[in-house]
N, C-alpha and C. Protein backbone atom coordinates (compact mmCIF):
# COMPACT_ATOMS: atom_id res chain seq x y z
N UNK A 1 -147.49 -163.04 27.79
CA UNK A 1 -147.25 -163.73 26.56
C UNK A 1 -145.80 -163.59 26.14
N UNK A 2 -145.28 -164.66 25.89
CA UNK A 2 -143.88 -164.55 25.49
C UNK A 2 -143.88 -165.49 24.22
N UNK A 3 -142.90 -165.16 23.53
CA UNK A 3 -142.73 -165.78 22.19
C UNK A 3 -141.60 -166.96 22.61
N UNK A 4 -142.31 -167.78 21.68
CA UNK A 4 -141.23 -169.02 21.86
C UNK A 4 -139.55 -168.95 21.03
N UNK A 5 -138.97 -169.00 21.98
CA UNK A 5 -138.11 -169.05 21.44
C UNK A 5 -137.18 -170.17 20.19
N UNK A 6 -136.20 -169.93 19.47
CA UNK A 6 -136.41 -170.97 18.11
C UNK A 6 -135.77 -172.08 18.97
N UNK A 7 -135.87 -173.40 17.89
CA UNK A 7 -135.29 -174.09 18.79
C UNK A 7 -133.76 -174.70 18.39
N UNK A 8 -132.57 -175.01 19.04
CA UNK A 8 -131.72 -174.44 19.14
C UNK A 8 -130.56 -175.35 18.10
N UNK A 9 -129.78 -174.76 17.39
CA UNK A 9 -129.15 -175.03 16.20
C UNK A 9 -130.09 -176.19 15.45
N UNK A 10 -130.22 -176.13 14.44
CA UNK A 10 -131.17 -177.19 14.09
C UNK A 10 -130.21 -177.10 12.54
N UNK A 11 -129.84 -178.64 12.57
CA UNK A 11 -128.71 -179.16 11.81
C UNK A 11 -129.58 -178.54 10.11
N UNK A 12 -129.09 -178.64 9.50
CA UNK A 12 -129.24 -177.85 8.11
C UNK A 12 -128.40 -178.69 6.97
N UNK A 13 -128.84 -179.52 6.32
CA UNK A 13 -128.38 -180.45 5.75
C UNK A 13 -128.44 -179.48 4.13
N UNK A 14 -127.27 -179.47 3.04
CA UNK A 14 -127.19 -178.98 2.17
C UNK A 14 -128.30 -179.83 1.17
N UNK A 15 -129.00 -179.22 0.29
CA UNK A 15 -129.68 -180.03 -0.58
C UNK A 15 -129.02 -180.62 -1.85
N UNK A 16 -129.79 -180.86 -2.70
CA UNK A 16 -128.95 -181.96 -3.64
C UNK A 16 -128.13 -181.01 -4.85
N UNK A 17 -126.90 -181.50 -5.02
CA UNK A 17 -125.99 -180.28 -5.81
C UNK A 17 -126.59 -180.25 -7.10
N UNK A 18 -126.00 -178.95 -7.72
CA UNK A 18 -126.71 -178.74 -9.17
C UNK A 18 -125.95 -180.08 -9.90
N UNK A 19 -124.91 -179.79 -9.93
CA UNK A 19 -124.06 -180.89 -10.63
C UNK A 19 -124.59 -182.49 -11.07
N UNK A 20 -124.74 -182.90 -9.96
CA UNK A 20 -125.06 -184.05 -9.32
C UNK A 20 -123.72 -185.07 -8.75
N UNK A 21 -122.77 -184.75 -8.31
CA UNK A 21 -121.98 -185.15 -7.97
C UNK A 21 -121.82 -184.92 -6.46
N UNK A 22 -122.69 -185.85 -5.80
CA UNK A 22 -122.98 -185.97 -4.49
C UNK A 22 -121.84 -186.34 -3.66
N UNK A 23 -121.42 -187.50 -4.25
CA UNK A 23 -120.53 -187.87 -3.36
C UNK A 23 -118.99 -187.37 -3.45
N UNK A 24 -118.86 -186.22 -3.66
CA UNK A 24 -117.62 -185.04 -3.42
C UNK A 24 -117.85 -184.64 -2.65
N UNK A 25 -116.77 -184.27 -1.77
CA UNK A 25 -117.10 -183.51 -0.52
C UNK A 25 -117.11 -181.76 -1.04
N UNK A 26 -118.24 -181.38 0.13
CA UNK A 26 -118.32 -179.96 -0.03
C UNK A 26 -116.46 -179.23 -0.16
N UNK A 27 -116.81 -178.15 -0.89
CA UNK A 27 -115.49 -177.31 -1.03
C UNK A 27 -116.15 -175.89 -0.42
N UNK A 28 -114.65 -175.33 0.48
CA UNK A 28 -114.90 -174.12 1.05
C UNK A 28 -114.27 -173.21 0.30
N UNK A 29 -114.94 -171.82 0.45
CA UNK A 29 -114.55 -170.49 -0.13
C UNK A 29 -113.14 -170.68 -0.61
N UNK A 30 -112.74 -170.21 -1.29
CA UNK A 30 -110.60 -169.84 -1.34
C UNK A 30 -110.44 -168.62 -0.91
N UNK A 31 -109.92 -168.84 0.29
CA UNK A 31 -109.40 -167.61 0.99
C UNK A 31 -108.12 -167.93 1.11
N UNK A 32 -107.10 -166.76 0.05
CA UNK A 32 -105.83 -166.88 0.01
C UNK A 32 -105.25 -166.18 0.96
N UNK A 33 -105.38 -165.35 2.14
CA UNK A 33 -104.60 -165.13 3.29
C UNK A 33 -104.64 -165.89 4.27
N UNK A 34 -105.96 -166.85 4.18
CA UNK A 34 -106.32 -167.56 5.37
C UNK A 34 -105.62 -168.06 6.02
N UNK A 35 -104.09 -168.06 5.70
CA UNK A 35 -103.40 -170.07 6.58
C UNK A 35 -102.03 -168.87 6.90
N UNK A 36 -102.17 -167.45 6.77
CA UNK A 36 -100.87 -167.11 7.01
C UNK A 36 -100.71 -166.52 8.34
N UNK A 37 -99.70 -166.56 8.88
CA UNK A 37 -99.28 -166.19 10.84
C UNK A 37 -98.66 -165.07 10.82
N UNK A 38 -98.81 -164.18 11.90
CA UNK A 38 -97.90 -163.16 11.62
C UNK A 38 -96.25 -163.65 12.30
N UNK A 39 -95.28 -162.69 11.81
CA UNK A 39 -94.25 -162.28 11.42
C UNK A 39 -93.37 -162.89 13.34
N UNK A 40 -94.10 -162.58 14.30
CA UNK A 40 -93.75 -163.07 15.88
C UNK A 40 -94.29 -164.14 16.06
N UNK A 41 -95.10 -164.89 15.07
CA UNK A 41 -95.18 -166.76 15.91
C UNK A 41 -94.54 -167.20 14.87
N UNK A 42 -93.97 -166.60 13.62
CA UNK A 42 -93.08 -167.10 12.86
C UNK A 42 -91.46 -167.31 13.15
N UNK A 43 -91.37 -166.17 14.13
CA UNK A 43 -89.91 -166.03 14.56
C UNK A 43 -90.06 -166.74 16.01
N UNK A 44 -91.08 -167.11 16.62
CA UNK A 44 -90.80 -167.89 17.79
C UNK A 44 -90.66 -169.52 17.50
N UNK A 45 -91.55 -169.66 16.32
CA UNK A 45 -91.51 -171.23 16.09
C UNK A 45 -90.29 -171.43 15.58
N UNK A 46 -89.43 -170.51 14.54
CA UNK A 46 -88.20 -170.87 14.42
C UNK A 46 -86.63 -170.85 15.43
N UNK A 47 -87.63 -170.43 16.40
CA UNK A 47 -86.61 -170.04 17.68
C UNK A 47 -86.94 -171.51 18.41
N UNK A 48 -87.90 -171.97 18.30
CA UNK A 48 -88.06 -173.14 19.30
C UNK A 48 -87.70 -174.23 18.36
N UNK A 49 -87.71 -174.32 16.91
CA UNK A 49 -87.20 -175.58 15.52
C UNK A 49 -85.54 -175.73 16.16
N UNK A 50 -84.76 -173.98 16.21
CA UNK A 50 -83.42 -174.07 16.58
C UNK A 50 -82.91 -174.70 17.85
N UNK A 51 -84.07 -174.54 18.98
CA UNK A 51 -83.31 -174.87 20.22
C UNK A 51 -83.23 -176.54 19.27
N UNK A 52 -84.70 -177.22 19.30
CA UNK A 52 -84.71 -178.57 19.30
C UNK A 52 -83.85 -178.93 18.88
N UNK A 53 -83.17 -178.13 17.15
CA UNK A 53 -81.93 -178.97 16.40
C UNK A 53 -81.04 -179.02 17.59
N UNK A 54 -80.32 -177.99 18.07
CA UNK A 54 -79.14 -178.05 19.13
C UNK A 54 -79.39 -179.03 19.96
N UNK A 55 -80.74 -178.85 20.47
CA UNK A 55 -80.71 -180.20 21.72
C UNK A 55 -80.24 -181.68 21.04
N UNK A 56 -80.68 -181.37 19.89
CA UNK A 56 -80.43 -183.06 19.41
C UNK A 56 -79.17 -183.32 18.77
N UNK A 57 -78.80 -182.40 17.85
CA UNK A 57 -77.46 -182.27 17.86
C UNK A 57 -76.42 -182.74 19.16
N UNK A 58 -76.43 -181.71 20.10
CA UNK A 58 -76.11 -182.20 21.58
C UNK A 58 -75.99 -183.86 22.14
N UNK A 59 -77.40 -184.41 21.68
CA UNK A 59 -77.20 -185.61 22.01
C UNK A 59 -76.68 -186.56 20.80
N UNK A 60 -76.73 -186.38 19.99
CA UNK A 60 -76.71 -187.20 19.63
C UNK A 60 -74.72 -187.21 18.96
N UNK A 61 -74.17 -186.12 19.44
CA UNK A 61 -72.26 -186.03 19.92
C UNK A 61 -72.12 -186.37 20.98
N UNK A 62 -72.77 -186.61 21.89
CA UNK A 62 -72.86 -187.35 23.28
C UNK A 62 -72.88 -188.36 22.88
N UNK A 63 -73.52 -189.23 22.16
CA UNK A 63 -73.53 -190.32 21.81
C UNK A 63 -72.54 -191.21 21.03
N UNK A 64 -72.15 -190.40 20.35
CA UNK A 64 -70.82 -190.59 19.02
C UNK A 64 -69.72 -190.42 19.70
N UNK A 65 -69.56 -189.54 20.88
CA UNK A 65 -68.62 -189.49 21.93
C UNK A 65 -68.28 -191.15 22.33
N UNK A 66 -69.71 -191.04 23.43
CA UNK A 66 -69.52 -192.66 23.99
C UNK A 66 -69.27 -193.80 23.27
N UNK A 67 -69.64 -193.61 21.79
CA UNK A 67 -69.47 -194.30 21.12
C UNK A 67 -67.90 -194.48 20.32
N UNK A 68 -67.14 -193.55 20.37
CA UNK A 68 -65.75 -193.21 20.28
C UNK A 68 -65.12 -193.70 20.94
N UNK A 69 -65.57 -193.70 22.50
CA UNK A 69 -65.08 -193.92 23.61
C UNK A 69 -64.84 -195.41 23.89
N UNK A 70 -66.26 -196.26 23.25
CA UNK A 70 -66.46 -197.50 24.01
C UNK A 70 -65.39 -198.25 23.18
N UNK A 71 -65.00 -198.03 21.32
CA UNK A 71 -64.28 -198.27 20.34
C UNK A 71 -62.83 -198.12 20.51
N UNK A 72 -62.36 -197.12 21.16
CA UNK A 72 -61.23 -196.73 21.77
C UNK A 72 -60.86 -198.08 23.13
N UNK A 73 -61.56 -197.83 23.73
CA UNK A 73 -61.05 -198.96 24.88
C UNK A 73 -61.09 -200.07 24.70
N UNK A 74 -61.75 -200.97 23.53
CA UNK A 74 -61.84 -202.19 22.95
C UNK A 74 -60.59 -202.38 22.44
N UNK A 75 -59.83 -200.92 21.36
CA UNK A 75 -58.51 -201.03 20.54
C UNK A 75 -57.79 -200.71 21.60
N UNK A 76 -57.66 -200.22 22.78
CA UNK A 76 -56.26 -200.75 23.92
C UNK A 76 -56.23 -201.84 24.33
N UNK A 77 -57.74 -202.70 24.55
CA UNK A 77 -57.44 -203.74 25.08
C UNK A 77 -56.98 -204.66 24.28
N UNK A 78 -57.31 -204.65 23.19
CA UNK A 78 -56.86 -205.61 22.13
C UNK A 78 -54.94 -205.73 21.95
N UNK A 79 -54.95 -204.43 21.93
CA UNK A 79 -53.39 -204.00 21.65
C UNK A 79 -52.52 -204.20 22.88
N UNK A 80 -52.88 -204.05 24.43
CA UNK A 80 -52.26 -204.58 25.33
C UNK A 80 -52.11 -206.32 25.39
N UNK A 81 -53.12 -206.83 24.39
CA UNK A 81 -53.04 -207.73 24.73
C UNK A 81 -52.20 -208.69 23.89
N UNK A 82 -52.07 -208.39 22.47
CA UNK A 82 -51.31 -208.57 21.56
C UNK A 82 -49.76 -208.51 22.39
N UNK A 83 -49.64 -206.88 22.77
CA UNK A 83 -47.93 -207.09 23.48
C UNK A 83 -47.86 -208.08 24.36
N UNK A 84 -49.14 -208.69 25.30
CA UNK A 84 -48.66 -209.03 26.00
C UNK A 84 -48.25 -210.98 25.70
N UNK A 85 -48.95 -211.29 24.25
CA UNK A 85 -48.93 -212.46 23.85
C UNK A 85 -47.59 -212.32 23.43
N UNK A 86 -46.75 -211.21 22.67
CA UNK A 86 -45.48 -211.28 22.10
C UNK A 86 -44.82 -211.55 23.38
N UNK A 87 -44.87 -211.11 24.22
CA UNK A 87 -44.16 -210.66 25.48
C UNK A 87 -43.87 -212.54 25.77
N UNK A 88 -45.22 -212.61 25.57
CA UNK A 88 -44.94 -214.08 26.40
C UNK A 88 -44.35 -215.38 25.41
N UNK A 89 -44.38 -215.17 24.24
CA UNK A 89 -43.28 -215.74 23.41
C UNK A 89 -42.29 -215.34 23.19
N UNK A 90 -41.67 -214.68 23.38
CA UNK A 90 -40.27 -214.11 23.98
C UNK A 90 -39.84 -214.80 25.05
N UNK A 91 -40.68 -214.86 26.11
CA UNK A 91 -40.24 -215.47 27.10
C UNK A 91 -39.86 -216.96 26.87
N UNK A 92 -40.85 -217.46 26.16
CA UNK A 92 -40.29 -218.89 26.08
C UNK A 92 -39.18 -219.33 25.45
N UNK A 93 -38.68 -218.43 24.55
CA UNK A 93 -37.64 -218.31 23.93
C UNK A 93 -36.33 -217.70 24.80
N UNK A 94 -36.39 -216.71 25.57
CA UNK A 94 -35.19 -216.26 26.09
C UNK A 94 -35.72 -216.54 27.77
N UNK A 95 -34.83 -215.65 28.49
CA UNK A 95 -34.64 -215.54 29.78
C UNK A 95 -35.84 -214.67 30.22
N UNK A 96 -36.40 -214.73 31.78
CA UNK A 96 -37.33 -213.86 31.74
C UNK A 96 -36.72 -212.44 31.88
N UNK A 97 -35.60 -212.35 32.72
CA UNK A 97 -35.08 -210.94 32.74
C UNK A 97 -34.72 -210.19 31.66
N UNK A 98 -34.30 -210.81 30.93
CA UNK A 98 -33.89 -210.28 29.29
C UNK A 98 -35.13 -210.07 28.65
N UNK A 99 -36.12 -210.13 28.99
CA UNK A 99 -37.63 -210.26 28.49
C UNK A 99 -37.90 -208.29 28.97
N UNK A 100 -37.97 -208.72 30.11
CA UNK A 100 -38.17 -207.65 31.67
C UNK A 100 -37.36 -206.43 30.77
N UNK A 101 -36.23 -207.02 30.65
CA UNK A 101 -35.18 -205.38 30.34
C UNK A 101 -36.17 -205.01 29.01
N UNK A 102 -36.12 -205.53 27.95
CA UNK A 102 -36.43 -205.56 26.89
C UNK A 102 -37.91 -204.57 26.95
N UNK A 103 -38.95 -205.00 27.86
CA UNK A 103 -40.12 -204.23 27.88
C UNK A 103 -39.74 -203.15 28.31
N UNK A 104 -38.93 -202.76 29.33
CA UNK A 104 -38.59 -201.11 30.30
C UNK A 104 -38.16 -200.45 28.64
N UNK A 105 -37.24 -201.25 28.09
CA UNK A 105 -36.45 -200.71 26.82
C UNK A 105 -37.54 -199.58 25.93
N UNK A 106 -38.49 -200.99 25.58
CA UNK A 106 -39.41 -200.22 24.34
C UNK A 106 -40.41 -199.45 25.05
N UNK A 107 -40.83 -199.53 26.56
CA UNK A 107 -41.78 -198.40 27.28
C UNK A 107 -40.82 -196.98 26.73
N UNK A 108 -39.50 -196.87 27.27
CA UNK A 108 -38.89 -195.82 27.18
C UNK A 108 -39.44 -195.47 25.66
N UNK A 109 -38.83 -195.91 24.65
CA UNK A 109 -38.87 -196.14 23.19
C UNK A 109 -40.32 -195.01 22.96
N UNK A 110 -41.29 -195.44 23.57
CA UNK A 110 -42.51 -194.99 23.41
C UNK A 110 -42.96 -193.82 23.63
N UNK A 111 -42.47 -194.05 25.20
CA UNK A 111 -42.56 -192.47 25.91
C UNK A 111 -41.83 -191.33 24.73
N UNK A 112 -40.49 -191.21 24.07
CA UNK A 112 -39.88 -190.67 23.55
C UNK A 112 -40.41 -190.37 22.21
N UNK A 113 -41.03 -191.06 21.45
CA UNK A 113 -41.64 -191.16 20.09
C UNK A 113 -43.12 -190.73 20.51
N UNK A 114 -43.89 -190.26 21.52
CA UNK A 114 -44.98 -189.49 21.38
C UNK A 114 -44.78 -188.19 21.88
């Protein structure tokens, strides 16, 4: 003879509140230590918050870099190209060699003033 055993979780439905305010959801105990971590997954999660800032930090001066970069080579090309429109109204106006000397002139000019 063996005893039957119970049968197994058998759902348990709360009965009707004193209140009567059924349709609130149940509220659990207040347990005020409940939600706190200790003191080493506190200092690891802020160790892993720091890498992430740096990583993104990282990229995202990588980015402002290239982005420096791509802004920069737009303002040489623009500016080579400007001299090179003066350059070429000059020419129509004077000689080309007198043009020629004139550019070696202000390269020097340049080199010296940076």
């Amino acid at each position: 003879m063996s005893i039957p055993a119970a049968p197994p979780s058998i759902l348990t439905t709360p009965g009707i509140r004193k209140n009567g305010k059924q349709w609130h959801a149940q509220k659990s105990a207040f347990r005020p230590k409940a939600g706190q971590t200790s003191f080493e997954k506190r200092t690891q999660e802020r160790k892993a918050l720091a890498a992430t800032k740096a990583k993104e930090k990282e990229m995202k001066d990588e980015k402002e870099e290239e982005r420096q970069r791509r802004i920069q080579a737009i303002k040489d090309k623009r500016a080579a190209k400007e001299e090179k429109e003066r350059y070429e109204k000059m020419a129509e106006k004077m000689h080309r060699k007198r043009v020629e000397r004139l550019k070696r002139r202000e390269k020097r000019n340049k080199m010296l003033k940076s």
